[in-house]
Protein backbone atom coordinates (compact mmCIF):
# COMPACT_ATOMS: atom_id res chain seq x y z
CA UNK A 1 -56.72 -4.94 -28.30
CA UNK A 2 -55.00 -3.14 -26.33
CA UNK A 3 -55.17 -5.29 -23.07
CA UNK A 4 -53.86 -7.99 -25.10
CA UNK A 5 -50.98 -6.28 -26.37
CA UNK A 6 -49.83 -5.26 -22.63
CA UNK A 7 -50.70 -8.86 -21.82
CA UNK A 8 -48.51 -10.40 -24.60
CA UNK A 9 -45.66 -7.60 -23.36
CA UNK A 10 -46.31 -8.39 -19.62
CA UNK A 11 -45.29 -12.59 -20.32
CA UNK A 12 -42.67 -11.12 -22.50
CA UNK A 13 -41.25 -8.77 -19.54
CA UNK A 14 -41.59 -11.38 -16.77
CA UNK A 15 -40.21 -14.64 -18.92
CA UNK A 16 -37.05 -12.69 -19.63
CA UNK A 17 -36.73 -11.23 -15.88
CA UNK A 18 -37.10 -15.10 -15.00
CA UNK A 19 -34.00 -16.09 -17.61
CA UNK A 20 -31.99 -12.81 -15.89
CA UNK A 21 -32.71 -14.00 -12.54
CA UNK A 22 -31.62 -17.53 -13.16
CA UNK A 23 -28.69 -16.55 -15.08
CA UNK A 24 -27.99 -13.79 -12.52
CA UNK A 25 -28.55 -16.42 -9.38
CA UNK A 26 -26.10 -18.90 -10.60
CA UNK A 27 -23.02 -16.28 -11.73
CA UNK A 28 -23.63 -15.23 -7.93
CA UNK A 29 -22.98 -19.07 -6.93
CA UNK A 30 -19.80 -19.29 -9.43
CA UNK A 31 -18.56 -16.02 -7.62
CA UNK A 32 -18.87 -17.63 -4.08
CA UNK A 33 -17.67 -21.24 -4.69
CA UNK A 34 -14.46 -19.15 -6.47
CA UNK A 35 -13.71 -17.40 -3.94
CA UNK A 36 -13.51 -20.58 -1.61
CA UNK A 37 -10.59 -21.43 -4.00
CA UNK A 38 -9.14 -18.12 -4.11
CA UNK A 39 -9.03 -18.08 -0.11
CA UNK A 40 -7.44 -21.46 0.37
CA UNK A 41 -4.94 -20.21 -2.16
CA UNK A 42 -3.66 -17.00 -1.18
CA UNK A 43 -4.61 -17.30 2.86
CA UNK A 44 -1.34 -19.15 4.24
CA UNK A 45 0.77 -16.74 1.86
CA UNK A 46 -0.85 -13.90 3.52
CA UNK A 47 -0.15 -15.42 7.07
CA UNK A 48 3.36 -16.21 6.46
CA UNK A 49 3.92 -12.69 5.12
CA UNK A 50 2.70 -11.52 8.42
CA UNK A 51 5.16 -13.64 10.58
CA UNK A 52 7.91 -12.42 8.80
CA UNK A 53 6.86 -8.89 8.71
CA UNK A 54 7.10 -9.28 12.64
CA UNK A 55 10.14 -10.54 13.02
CA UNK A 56 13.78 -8.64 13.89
CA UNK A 57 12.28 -5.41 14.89
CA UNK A 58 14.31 -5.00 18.15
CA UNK A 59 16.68 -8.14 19.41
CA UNK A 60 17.46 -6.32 22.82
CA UNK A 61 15.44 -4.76 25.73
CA UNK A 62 18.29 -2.75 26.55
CA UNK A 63 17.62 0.82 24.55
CA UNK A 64 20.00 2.65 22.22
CA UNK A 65 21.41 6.41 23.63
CA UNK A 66 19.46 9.20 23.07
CA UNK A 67 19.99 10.18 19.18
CA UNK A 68 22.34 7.33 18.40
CA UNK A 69 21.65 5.68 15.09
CA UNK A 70 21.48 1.62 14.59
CA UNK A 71 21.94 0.67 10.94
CA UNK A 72 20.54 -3.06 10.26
CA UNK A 73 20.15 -5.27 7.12
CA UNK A 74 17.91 -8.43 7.88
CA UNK A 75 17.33 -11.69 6.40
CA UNK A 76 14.07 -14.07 6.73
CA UNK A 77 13.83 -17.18 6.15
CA UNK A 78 10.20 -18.58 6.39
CA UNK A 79 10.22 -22.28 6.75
CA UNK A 80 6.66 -23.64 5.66
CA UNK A 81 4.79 -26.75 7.17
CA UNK A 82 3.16 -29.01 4.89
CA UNK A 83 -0.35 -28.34 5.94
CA UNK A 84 -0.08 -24.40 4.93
CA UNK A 85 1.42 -26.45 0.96
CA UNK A 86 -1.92 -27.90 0.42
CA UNK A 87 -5.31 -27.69 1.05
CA UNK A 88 -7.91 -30.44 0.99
CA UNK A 89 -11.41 -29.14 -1.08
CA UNK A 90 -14.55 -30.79 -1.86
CA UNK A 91 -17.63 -30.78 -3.77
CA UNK A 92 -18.95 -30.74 -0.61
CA UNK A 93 -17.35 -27.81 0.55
CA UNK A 94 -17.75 -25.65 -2.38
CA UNK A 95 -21.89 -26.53 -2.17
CA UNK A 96 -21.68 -25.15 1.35
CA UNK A 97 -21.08 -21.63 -0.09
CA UNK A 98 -24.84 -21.83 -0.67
CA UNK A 99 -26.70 -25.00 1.09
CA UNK A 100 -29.49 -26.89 -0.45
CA UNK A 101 -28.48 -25.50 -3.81
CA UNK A 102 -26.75 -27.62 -6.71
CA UNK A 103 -22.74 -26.27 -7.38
CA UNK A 104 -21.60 -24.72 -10.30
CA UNK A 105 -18.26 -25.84 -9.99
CA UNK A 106 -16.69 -29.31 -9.53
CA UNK A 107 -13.79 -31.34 -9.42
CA UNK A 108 -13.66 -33.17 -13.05
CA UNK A 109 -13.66 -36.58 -12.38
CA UNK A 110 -13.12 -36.92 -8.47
CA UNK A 111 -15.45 -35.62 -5.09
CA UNK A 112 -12.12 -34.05 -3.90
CA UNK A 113 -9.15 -33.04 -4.11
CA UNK A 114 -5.63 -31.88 -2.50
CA UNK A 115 -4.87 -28.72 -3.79
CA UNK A 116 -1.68 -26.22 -3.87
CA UNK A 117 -1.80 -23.11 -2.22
CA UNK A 118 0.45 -20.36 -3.27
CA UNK A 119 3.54 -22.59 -1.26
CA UNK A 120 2.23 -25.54 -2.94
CA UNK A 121 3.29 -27.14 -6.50
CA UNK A 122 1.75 -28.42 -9.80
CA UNK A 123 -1.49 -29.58 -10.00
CA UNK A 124 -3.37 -31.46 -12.43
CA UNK A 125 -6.74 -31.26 -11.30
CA UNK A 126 -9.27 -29.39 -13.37
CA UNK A 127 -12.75 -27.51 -12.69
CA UNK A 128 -15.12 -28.26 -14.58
CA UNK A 129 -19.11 -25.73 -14.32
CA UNK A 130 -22.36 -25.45 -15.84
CA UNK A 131 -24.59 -22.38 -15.96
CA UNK A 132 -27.57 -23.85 -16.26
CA UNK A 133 -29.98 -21.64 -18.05
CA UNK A 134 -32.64 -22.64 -20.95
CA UNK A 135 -31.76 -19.61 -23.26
CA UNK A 136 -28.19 -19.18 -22.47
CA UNK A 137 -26.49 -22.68 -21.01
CA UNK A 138 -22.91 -22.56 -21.21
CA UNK A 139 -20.22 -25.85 -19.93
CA UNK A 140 -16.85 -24.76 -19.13
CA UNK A 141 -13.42 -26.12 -17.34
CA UNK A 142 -10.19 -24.48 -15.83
CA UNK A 143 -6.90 -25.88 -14.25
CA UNK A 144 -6.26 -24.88 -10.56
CA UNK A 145 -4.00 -22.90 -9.91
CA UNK A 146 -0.52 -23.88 -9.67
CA UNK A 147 1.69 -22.84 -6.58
CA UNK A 148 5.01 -21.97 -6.58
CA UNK A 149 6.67 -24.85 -4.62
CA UNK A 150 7.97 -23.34 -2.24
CA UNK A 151 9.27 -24.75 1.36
CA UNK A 152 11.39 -21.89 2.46
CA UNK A 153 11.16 -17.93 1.69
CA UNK A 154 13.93 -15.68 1.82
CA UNK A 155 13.13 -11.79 2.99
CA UNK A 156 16.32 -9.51 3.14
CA UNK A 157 15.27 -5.77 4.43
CA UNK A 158 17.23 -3.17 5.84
CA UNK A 159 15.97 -0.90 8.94
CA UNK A 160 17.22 2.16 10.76
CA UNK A 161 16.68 2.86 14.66
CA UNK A 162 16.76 5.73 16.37
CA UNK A 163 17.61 6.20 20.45
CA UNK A 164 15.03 9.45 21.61
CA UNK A 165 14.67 10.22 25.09
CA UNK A 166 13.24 8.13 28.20
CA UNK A 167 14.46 5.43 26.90
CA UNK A 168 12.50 4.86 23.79
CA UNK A 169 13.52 3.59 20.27
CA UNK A 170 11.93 3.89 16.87
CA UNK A 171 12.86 1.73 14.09
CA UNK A 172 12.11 2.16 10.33
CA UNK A 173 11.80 -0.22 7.51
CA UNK A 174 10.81 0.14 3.81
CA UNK A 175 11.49 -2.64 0.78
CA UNK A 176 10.32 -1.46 -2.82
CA UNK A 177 8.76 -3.70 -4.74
CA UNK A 178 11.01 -7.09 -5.90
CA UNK A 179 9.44 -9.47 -8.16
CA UNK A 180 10.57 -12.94 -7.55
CA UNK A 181 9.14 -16.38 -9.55
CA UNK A 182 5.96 -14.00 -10.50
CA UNK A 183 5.68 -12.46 -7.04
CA UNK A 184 6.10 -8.91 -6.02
CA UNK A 185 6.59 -8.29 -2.44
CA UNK A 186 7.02 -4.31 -0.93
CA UNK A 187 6.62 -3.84 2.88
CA UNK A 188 7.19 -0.84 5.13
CA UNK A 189 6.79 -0.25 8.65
CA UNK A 190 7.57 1.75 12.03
CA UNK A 191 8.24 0.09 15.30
CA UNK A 192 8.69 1.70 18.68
CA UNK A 193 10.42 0.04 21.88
CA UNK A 194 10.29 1.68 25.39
CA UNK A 195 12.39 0.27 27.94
CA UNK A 196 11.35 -0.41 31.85
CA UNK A 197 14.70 -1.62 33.46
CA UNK A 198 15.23 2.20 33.61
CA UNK A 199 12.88 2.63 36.60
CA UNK A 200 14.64 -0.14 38.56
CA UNK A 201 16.39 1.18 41.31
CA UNK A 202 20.44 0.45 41.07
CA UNK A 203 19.79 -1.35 37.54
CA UNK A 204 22.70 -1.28 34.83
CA UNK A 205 23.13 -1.96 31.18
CA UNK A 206 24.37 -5.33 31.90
CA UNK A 207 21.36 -6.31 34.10
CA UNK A 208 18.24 -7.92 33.14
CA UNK A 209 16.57 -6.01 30.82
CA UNK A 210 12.71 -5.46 30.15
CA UNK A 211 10.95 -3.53 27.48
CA UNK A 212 7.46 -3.02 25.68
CA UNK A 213 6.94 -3.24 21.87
CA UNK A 214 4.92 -1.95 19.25
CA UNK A 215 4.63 -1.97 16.01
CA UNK A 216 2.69 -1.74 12.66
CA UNK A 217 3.50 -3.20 9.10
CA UNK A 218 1.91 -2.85 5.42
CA UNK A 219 2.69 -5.94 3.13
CA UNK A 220 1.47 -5.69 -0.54
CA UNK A 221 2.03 -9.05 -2.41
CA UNK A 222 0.65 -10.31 -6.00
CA UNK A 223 1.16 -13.43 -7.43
CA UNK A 224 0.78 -13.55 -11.49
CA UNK A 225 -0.12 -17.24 -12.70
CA UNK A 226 -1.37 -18.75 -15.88
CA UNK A 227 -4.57 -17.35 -16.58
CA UNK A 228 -8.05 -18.83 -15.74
CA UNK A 229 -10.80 -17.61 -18.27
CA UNK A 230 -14.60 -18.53 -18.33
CA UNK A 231 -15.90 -17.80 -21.61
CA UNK A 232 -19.55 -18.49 -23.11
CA UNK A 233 -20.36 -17.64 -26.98
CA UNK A 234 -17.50 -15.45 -26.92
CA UNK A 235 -18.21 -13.14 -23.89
CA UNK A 236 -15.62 -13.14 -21.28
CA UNK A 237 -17.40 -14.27 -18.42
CA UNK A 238 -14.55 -14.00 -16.21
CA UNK A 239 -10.15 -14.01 -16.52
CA UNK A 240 -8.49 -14.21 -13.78
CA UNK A 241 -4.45 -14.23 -14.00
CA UNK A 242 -3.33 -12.24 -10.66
CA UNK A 243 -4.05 -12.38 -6.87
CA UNK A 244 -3.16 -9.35 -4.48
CA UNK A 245 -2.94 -9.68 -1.02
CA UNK A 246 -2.59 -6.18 1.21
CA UNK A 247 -2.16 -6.28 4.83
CA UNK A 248 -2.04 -4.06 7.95
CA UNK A 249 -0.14 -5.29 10.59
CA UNK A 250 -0.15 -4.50 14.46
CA UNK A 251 2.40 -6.20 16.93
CA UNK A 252 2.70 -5.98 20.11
CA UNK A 253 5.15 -7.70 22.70
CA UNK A 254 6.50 -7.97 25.78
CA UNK A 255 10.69 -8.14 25.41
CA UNK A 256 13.67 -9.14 27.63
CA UNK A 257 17.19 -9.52 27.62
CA UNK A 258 20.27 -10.42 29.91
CA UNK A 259 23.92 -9.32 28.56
CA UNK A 260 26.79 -11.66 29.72
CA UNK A 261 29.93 -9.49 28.33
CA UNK A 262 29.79 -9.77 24.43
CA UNK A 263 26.75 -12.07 24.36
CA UNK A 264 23.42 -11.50 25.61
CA UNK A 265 20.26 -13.28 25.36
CA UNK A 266 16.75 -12.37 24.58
CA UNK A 267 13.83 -13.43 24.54
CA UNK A 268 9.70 -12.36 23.34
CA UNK A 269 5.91 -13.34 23.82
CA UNK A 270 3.90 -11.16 21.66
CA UNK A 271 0.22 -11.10 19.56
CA UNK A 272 -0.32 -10.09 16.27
CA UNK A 273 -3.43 -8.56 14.81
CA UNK A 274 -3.59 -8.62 10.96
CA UNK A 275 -6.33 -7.49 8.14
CA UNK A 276 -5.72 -8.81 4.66
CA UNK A 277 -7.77 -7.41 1.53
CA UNK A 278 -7.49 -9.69 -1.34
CA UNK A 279 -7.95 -8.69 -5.12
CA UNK A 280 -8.08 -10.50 -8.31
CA UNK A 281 -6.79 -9.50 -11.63
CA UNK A 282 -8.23 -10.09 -14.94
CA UNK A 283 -11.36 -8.83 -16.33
CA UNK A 284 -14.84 -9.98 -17.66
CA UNK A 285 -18.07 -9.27 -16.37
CA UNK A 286 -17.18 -11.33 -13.52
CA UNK A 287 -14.47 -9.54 -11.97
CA UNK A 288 -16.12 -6.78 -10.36
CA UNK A 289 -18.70 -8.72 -8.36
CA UNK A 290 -15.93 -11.69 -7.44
CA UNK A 291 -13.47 -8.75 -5.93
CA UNK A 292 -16.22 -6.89 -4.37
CA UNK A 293 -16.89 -10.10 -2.18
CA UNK A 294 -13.25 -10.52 -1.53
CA UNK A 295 -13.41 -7.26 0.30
CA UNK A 296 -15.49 -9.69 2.62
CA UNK A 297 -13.18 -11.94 2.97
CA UNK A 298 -10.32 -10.34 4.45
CA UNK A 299 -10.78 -9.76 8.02
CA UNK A 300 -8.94 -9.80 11.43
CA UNK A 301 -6.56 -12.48 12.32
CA UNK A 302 -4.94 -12.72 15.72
CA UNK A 303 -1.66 -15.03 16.32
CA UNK A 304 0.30 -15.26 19.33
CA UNK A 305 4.12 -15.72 18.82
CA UNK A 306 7.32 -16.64 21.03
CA UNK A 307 11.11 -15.36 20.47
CA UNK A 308 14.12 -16.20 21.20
CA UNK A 309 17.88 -15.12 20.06
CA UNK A 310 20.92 -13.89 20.64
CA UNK A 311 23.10 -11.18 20.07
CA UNK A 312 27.04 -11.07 19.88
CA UNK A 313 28.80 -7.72 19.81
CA UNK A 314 31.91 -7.03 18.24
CA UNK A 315 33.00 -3.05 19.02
CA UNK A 316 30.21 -1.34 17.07
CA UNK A 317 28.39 -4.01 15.39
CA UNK A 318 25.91 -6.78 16.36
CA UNK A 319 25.14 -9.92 14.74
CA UNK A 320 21.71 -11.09 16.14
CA UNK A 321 19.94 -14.57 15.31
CA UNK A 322 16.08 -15.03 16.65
CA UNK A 323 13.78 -17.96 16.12
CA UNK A 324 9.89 -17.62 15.73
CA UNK A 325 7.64 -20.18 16.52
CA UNK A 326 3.93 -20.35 16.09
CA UNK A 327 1.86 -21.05 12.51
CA UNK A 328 4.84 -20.82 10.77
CA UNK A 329 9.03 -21.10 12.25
CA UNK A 330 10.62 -18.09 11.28
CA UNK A 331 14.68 -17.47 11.33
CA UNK A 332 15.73 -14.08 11.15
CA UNK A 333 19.52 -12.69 10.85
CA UNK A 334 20.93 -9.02 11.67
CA UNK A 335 23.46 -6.98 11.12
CA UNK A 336 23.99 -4.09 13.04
CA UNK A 337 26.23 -0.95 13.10
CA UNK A 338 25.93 1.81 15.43
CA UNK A 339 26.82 5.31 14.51
């Protein structure tokens, strides 16, 4: 009797860790293939925070006395390509989150589509996934996300730079957060420039000018959009309605300039090295699992950029205008006062 009854329990015990594992197997699937949508999203906004958070921090190779202050206030403007707007995805591509297995999600009514990122616009194309479990199936469908049509983006920042000795600069930056169109943007960073003309024999101010770069940023941007929910029997599978994007970057670059009286020129080849972390916001059982794979998904991106500007001087201000060029073009305006 009682080898039947452990039996009976033992069927009992390994049907239900069969339903789990099933169940369990295809939430992991639904976390993978969203976080294919998730990254083709919020990637280019990351990137393009990056190239502006690199931009402006020194517009001469000539350095700044020792203990003399530079007061600046900055504006960005981004200008985005079309093919950082929107980004092609396929049934095909969200099965290759886990080959020779059967998606959860696809696109209703289509084998692809061109989808927004975060630059992007409206979109009208829908998800539509099926957990497919005998005790606990579940059908469900969710709108992409829309972006927020955007073609240029505007960054005003102020920065302070200091002259110290051998011929070295640091420069400052902070910007609180500013919510704009549902997206709050806060940077900070801290540059340093050292410059090498100094150890030219017989070189002046007015000479040509060389100087080495560094410097690191922290962006934190999160974009709230209309929510997302997954829902089954009324249990929250998973909301999301927020995406945040951190990022440490590094610079560094090699900078020169040549002053003809009031107007110099100056230009910059430089590499960046960047590591975004990417979050969702919501809740449901979900959540936890799809952010914990985000962590993943960050990584290391390196860019190389080019410079080039010019600076006019007007007794103890400066009005400097560079151009970036590389994933994104980048214009970048100063204003300078020296104290």
């Amino acid at each position: 009797m009682r080898k039947n009854i452990f039996s009976v329990f033992s069927i009992i015990f390994l049907t239900s860790f069969s339903v789990i594992t099933a169940q369990s197997r295809d939430l992991e699937k639904l976390t993978s293939e969203m976080l294919l949508i998730a990254d083709n999203f919020a990637a280019p906004g990351a990137e393009g925070a990056a190239v502006q958070s690199s931009a402006g921090w020194f517009s001469s190779a000539r350095s700044l006395d020792k203990w003399q202050v530079e007061v600046s206030v900055y504006g960005n403007a981004l200008f985005v390509p079309n093919s950082k707007q929107n980004k092609l995805i396929t049934n095909a591509s969200l099965g290759n989150q886990h080959p020779r297995e059967s998606n959860i999600l696809n696109i209703q009514g289509s084998s692809n589509a061109l989808l927004p990122t975060v630059f992007g616009g409206d979109t009208d194309v829908v998800f539509e996934g099926e957990i497919n479990d005998s005790n606990f199936p579940f059908a469900f469908k969710f709108d992409a996300i829309d972006g927020l049509n955007k073609k240029i983006i505007i960054h005003p920042f102020p920065q302070v730079t200091v002259g110290l000795p051998y011929g070295t600069e640091v420069a400052l930056r902070y910007v609180p957060r500013v919510v704009i169109d549902n997206v709050g943007v806060s940077t900070s960073g801290i540059g340093f420039k050292h410059n090498f003309a100094q150890y030219f024999k017989y070189s002046r101010p007015d000479d040509f000018q060389v100087a080495a770069v560094v410097t690191y940023s922290n962006i934190n941007i999160d974009y709230a959009y209309a929510p997302i929910e997954i829902s089954a029997s009324g249990v929250n599978v998973l909301k999301l309605n927020r995406i945040d994007v951190k990022a440490d970057l590094w610079l560094l670059q090699a900078l020169a300039s040549k002053l003809y009286g009031d107007f110099e020129v100056f230009g910059a080849m430089g590499v960046t090295s960047s590591n975004f972390d990417y979050s969702m916001g919501g809740g449901g059982s979900l959540l936890l699992p799809l952010n914990n794979e985000l962590v993943a998904l960050g990584g290391n991106d390196v860019k190389f950029k080019a410079d080039l500007g010019f600076n006019y001087y007007v007794g103890n201000f400066k009005i400097s205008s560079a151009f970036t060029a590389g994933s994104f073009f980048n214009a970048n305006l100063g204003l300078h006062y020296k104290i």
